[in-house]
Protein backbone atom coordinates (compact mmCIF):
# COMPACT_ATOMS: atom_id res chain seq x y z
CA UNK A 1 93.39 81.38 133.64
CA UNK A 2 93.02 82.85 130.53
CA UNK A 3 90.74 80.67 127.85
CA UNK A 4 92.36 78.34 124.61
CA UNK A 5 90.32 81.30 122.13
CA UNK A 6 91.77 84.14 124.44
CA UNK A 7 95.57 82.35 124.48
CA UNK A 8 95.64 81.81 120.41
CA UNK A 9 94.30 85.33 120.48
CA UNK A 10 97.08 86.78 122.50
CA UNK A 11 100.03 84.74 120.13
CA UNK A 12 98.27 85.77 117.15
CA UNK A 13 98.47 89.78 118.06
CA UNK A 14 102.23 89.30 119.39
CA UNK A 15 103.35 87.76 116.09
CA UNK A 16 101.62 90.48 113.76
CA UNK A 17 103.32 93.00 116.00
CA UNK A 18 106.56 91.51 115.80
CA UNK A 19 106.05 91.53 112.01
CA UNK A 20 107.95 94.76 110.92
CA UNK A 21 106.06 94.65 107.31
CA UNK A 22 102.45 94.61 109.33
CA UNK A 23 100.53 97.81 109.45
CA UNK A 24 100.22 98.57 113.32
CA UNK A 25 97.42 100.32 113.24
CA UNK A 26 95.69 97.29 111.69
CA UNK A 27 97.38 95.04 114.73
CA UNK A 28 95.81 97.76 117.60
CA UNK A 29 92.46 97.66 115.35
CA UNK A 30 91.80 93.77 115.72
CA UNK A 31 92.56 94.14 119.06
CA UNK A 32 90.47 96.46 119.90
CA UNK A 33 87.43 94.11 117.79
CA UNK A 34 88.96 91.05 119.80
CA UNK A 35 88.75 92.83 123.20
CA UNK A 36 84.85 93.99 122.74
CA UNK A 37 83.89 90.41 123.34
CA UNK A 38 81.07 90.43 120.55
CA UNK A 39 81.12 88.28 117.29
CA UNK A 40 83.36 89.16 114.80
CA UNK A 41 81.86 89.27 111.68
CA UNK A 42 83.51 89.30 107.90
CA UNK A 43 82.86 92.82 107.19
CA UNK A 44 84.47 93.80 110.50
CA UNK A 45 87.64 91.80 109.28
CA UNK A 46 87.24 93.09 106.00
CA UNK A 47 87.77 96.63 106.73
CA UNK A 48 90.58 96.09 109.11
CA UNK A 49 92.87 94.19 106.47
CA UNK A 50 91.32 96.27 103.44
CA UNK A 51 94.33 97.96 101.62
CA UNK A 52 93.99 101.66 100.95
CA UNK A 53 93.37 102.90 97.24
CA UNK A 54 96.68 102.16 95.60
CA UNK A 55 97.80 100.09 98.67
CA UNK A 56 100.70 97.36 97.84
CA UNK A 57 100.07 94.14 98.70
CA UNK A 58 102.98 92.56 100.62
């Protein structure tokens, strides 16, 4: 049986994918962080949901 952390895991990565306005690459990037098993720090997050130069914000 999959864990409480893995299970709020799992529902957060399904609802970012079924966001059409989220950056999938960003979605397959967290889960690849989420799936190494280590601890996640800021600057890990940080460059995952860092915009591009001249991104939008949505």
């Amino acid at each position: 049986m999959a864990s409480l952390q893995d299970s709020v895991a799992n529902k957060f990565l399904e609802t970012l994918s079924n966001d059409e306005n989220f950056d999938a690459s960003k979605t397959q990037k967290l889960e690849a962080l989420l799936k190494e098993g280590r601890k996640i720090k800021a600057d890990d997050l940080a460059e995952i949901f860092t915009l591009p130069d001249g991104g939008e914000v949505l």
